[in-house]
Each structure stands twice: as structure tokens, then as C-alpha cells.
N, C-alpha and C. Protein backbone atom coordinates (compact mmCIF):
# COMPACT_ATOMS: atom_id res chain seq x y z
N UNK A 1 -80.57 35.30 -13.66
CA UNK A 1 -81.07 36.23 -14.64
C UNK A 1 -82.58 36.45 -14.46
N UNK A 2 -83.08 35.54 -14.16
CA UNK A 2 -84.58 35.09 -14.17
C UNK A 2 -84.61 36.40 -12.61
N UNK A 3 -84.39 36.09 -11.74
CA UNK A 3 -84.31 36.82 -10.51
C UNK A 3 -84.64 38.50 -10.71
N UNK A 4 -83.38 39.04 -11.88
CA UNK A 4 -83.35 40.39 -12.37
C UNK A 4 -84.42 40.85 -13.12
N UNK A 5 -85.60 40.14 -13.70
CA UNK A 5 -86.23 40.10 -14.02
C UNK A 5 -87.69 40.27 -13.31
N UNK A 6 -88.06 39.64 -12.27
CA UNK A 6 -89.00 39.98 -11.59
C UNK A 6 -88.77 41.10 -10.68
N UNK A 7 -87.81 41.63 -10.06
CA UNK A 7 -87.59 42.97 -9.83
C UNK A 7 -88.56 43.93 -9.99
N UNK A 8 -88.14 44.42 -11.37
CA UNK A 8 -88.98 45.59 -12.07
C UNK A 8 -90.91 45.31 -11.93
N UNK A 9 -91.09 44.41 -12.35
CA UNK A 9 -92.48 43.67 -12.44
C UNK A 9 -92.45 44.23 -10.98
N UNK A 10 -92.16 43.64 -9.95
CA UNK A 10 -92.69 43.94 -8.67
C UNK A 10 -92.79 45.03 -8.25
N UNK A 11 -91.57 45.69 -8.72
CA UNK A 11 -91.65 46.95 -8.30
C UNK A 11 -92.69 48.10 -8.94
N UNK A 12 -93.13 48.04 -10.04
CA UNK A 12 -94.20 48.07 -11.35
C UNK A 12 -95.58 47.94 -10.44
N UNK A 13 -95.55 46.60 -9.92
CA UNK A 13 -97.12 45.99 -9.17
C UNK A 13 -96.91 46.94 -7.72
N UNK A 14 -95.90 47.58 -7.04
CA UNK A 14 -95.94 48.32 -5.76
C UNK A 14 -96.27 49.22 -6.27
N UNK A 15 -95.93 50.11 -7.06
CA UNK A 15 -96.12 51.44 -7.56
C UNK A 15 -97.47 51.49 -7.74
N UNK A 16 -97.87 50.68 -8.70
CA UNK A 16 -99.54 50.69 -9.58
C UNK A 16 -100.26 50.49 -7.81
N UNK A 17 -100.00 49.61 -6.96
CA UNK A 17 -100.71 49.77 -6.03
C UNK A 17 -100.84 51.06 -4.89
N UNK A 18 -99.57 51.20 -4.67
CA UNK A 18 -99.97 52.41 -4.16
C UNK A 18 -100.46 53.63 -4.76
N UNK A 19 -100.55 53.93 -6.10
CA UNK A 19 -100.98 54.92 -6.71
C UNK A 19 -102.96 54.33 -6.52
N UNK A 20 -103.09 53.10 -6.85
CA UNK A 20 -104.61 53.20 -6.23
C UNK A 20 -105.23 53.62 -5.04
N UNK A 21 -104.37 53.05 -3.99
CA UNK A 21 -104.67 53.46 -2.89
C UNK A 21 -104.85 54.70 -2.64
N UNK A 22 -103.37 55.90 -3.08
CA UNK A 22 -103.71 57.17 -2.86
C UNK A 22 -104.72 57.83 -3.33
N UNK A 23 -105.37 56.93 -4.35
CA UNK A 23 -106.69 57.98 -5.26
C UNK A 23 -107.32 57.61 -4.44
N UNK A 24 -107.62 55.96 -4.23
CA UNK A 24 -108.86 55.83 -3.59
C UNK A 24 -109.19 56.54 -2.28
N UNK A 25 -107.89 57.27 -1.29
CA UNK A 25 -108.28 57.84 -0.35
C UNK A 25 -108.32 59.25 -0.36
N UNK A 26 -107.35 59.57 -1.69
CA UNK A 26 -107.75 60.58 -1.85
C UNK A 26 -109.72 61.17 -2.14
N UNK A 27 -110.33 60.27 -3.27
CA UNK A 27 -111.62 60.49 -3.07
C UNK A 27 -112.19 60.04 -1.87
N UNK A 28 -112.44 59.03 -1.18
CA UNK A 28 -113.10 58.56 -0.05
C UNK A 28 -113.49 59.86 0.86
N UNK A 29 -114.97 59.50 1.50
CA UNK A 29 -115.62 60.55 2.18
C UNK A 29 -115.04 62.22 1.43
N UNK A 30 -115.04 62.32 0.35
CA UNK A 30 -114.77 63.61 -0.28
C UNK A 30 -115.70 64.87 0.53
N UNK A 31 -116.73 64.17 0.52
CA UNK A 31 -117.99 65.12 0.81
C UNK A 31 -118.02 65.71 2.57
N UNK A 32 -116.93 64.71 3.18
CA UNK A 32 -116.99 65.48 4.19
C UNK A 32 -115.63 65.78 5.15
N UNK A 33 -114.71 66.06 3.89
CA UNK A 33 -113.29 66.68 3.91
C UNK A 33 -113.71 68.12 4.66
N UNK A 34 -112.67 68.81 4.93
CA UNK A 34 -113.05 70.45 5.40
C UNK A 34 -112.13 71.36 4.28
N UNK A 35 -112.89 72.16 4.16
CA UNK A 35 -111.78 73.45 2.77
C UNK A 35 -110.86 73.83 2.98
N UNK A 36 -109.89 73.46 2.27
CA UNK A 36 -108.49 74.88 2.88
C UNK A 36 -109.05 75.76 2.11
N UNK A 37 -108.09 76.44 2.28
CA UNK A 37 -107.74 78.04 2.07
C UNK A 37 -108.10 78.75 1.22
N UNK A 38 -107.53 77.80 -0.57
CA UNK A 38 -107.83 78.00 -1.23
C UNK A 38 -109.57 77.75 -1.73
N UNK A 39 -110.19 76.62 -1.40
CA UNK A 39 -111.68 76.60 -2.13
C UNK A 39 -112.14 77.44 -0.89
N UNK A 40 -111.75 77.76 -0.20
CA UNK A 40 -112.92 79.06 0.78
C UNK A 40 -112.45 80.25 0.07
N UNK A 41 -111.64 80.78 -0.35
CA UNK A 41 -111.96 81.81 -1.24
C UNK A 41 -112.30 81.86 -3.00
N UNK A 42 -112.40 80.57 -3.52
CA UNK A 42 -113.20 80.12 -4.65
C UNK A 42 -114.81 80.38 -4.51
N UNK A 43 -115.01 79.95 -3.59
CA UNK A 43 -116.70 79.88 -3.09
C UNK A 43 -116.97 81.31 -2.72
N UNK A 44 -116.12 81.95 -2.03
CA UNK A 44 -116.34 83.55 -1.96
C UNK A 44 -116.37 84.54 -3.16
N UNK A 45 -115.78 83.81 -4.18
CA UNK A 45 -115.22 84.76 -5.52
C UNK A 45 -116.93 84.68 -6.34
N UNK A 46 -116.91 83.13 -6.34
CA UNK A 46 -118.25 82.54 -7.48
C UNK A 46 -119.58 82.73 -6.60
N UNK A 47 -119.58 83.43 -5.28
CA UNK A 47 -120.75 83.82 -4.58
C UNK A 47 -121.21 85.05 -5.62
N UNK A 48 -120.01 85.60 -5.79
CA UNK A 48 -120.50 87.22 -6.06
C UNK A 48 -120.07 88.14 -4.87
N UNK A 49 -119.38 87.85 -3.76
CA UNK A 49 -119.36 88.55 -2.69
C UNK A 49 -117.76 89.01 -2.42
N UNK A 50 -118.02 90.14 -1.99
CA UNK A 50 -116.59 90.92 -1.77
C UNK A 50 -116.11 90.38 -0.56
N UNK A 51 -114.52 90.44 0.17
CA UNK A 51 -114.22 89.75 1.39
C UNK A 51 -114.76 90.83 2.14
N UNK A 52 -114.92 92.24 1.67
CA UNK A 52 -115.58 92.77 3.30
C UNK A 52 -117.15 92.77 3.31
N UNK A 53 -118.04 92.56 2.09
CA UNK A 53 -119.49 92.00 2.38
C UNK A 53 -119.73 91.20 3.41
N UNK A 54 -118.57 89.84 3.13
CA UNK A 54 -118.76 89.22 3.74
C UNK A 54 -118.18 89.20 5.15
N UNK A 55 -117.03 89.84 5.57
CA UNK A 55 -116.98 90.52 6.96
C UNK A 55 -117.66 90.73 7.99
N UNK A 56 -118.28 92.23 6.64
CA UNK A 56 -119.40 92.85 7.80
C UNK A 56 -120.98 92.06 7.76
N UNK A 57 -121.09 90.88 6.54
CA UNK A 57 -122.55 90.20 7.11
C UNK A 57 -122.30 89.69 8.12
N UNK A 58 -120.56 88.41 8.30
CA UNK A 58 -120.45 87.74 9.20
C UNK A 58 -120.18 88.13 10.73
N UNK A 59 -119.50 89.15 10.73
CA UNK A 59 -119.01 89.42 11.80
C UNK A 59 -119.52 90.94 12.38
N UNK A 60 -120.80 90.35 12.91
CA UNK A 60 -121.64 91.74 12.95
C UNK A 60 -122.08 91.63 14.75
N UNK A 61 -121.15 90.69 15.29
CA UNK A 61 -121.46 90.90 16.49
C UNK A 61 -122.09 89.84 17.43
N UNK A 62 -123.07 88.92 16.72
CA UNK A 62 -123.79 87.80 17.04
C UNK A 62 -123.33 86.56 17.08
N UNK A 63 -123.53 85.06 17.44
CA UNK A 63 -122.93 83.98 17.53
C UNK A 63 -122.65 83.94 16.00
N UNK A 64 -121.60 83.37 15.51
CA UNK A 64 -121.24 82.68 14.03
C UNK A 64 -122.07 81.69 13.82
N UNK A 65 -122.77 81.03 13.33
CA UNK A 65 -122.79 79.75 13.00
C UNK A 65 -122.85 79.18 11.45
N UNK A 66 -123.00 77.97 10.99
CA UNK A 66 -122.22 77.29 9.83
C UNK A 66 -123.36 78.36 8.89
N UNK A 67 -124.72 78.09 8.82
CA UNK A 67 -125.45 79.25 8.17
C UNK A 67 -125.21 80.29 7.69
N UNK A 68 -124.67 80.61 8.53
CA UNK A 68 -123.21 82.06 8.40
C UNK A 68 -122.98 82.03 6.95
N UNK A 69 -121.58 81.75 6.98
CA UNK A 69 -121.16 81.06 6.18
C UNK A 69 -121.43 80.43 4.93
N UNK A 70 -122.24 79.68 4.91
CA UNK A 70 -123.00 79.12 3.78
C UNK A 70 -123.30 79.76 2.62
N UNK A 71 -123.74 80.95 2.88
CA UNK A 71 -124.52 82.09 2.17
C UNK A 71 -123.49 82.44 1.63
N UNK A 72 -121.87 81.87 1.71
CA UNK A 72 -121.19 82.77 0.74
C UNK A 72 -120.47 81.88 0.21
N UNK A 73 -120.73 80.41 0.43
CA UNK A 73 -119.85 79.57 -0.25
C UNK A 73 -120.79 78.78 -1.60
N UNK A 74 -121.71 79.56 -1.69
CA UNK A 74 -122.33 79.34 -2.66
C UNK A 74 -122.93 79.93 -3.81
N UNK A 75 -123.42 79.98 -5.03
CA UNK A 75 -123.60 81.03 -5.82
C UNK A 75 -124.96 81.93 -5.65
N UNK A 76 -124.55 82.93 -5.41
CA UNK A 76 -126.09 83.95 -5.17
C UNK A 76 -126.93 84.32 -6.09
N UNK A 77 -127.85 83.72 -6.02
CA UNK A 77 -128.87 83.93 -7.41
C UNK A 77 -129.08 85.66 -8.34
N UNK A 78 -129.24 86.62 -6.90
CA UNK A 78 -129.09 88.05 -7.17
C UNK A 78 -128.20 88.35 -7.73
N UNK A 79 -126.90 88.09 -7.59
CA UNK A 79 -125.25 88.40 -7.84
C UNK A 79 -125.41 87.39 -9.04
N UNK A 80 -124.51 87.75 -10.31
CA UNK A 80 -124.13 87.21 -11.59
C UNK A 80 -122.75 86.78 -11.37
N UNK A 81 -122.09 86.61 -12.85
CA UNK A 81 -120.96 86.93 -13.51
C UNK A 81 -120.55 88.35 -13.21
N UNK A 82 -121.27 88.90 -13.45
CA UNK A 82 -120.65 90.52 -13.28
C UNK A 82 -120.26 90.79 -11.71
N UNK A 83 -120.36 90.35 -10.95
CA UNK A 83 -120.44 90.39 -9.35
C UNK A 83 -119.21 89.68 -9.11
N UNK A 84 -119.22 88.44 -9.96
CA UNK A 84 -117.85 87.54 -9.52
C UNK A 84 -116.80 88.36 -9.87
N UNK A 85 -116.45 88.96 -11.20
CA UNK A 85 -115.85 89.78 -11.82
C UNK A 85 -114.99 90.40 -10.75
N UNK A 86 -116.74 91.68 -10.54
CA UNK A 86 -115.86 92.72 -9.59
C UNK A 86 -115.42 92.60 -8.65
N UNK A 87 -115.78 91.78 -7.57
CA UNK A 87 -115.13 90.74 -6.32
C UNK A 87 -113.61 90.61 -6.87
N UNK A 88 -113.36 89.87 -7.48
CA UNK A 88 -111.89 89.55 -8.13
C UNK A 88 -111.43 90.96 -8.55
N UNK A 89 -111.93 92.27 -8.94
CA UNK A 89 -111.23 93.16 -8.98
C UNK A 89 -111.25 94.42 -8.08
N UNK A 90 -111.91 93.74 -7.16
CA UNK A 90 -111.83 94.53 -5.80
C UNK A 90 -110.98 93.99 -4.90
N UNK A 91 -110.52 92.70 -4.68
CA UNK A 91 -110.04 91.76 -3.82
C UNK A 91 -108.97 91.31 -4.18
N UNK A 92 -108.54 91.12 -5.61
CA UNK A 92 -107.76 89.76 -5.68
C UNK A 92 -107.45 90.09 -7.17
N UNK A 93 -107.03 91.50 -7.79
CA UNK A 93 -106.78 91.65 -9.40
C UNK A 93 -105.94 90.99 -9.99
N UNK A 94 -105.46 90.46 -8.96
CA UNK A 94 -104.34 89.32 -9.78
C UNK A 94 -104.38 88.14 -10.40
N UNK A 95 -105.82 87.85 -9.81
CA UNK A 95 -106.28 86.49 -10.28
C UNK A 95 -106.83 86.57 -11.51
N UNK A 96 -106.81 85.49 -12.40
CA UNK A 96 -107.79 86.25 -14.02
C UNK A 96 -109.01 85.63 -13.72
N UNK A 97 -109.91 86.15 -14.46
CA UNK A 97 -111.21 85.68 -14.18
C UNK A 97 -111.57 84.81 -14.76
N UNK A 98 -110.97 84.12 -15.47
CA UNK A 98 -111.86 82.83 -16.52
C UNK A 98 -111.81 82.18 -15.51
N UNK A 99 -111.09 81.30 -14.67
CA UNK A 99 -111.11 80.56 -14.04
C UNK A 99 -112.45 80.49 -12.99
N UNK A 100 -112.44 81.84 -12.34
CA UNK A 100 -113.92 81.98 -11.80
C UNK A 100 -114.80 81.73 -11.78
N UNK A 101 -115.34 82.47 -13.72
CA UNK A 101 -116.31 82.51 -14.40
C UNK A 101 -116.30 80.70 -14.83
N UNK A 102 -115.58 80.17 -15.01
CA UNK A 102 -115.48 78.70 -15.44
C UNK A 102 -115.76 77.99 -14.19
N UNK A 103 -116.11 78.05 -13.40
CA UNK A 103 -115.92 77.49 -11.60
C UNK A 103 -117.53 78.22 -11.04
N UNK A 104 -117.73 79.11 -11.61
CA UNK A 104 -119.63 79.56 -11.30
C UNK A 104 -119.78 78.72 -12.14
N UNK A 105 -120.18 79.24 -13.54
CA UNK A 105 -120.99 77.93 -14.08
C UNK A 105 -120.55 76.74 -14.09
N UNK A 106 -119.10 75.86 -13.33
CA UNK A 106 -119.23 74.61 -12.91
C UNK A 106 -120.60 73.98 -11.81
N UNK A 107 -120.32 75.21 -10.60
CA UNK A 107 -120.99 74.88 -10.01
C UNK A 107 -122.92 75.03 -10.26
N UNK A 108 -123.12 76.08 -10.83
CA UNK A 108 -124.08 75.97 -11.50
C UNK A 108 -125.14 74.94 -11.96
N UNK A 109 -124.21 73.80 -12.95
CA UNK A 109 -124.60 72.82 -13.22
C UNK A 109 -124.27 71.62 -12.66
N UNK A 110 -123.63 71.68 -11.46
CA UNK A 110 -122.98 70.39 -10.79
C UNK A 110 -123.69 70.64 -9.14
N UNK A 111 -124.15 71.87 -8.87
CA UNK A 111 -124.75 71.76 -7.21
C UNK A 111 -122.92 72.50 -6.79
N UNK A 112 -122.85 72.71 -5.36
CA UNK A 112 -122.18 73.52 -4.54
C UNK A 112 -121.86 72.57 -3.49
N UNK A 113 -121.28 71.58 -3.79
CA UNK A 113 -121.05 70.36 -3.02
C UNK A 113 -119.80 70.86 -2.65
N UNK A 114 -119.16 69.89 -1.38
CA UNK A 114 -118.22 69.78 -1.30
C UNK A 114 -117.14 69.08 -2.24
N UNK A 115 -117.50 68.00 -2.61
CA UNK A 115 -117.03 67.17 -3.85
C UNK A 115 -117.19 67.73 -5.05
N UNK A 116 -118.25 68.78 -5.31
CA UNK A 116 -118.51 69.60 -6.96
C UNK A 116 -116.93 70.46 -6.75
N UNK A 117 -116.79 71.43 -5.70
CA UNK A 117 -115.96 72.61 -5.33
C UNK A 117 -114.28 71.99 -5.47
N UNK A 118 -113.95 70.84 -5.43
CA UNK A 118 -112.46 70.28 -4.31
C UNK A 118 -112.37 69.40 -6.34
């Protein structure tokens, strides 16, 4: 009886452990994970920048490099709320905008980290 009893417990202490583990690797080196899909077009929405702004800044002919880039995964001081807006209703009307607008001023007050964004 005693036997049927530690079972569960163990199985209880495997679970609880691997659920640490997965967080803990889930956060580990956060900061230098790479973006899918989705936070590269989060960072494009809360730039303020349309996908063909950013097209024709990026792809204008010259080497790419990460600089590139940068400039749109982050929030543009010139460009507002009103910019994120219309981006999302030039690009993507399907999406609602609170989420956006809630995700600029995250980043806003948290920096444009990789770990602020994910």
C-alpha cells in the first residue's frame, strides 16, 4: 500500500522538475535568442513603419546590414501612436490595435530589448 503511495509524490516531484527546467531554459540567454516571425512584425507595427517603408529603406540596393534593420525594430521617436495605428491599417486590418498601442508604450518604458519584445 505504502508502495502506491509514493508513486504519485514522485511523479508530482518529476513534473514540478521538469516544469523548472523548461522555464529556466526557456528564459536563459533570452537576450540573445533570434525573433520569429511574429515579434519581427511587432517591432515593425510599434516602429510606426509600413512593410513597404520599410522595403524600400531596406532594400534599396546596397549591402543589408543589422543597422538596417534596427531602425525598424524599434520605436521611432518622429512616428507616434497614430503611425502605429495606420501601419496596422495599411498592412494588417485585421489585427486590433490595442495590443500594439499596449506593446509601444511597453516598450517605451521597458527599452527595445530583446527580452523587453519576446
Amino acid at each position: 500500500m505504502r508502495h502506491l503511495q509514493l508513486a504519485p509524490n514522485r511523479l508530482r516531484f518529476l513534473i514540478v522538475v521538469l516544469l523548472m527546467v523548461g522555464i529556466f531554459f526557456r528564459f536563459f540567454n533570452l537576450d540573445r535568442k533570434v525573433y520569429w516571425h511574429d515579434e519581427t512584425f511587432t517591432s515593425l507595427r510599434i516602429s510606426g513603419y509600413t512593410a513597404n517603408e520599410a522595403k524600400q529603406q531596406i532594400f534599396n540596393g546596397r549591402i543589408i546590414n543589422k543597422e538596417s534593420f534596427a531602425k525598424f525594430q524599434s520605436p521611432n521617436m518622429e512616428k507616434g501612436l497614430r503611425d502605429t495605428i495606420i501601419s496596422l491599417e495599411v498592412d494588417d486590418p485585421q489585427h486590433p490595435p490595442l495590443y500594439y498601442i499596449l506593446a509601444r508604450l511597453w516598450v517605451g518604458i521597458f527599452g527595445n530589448s530583446v527580452t523587453v519584445i519576446k
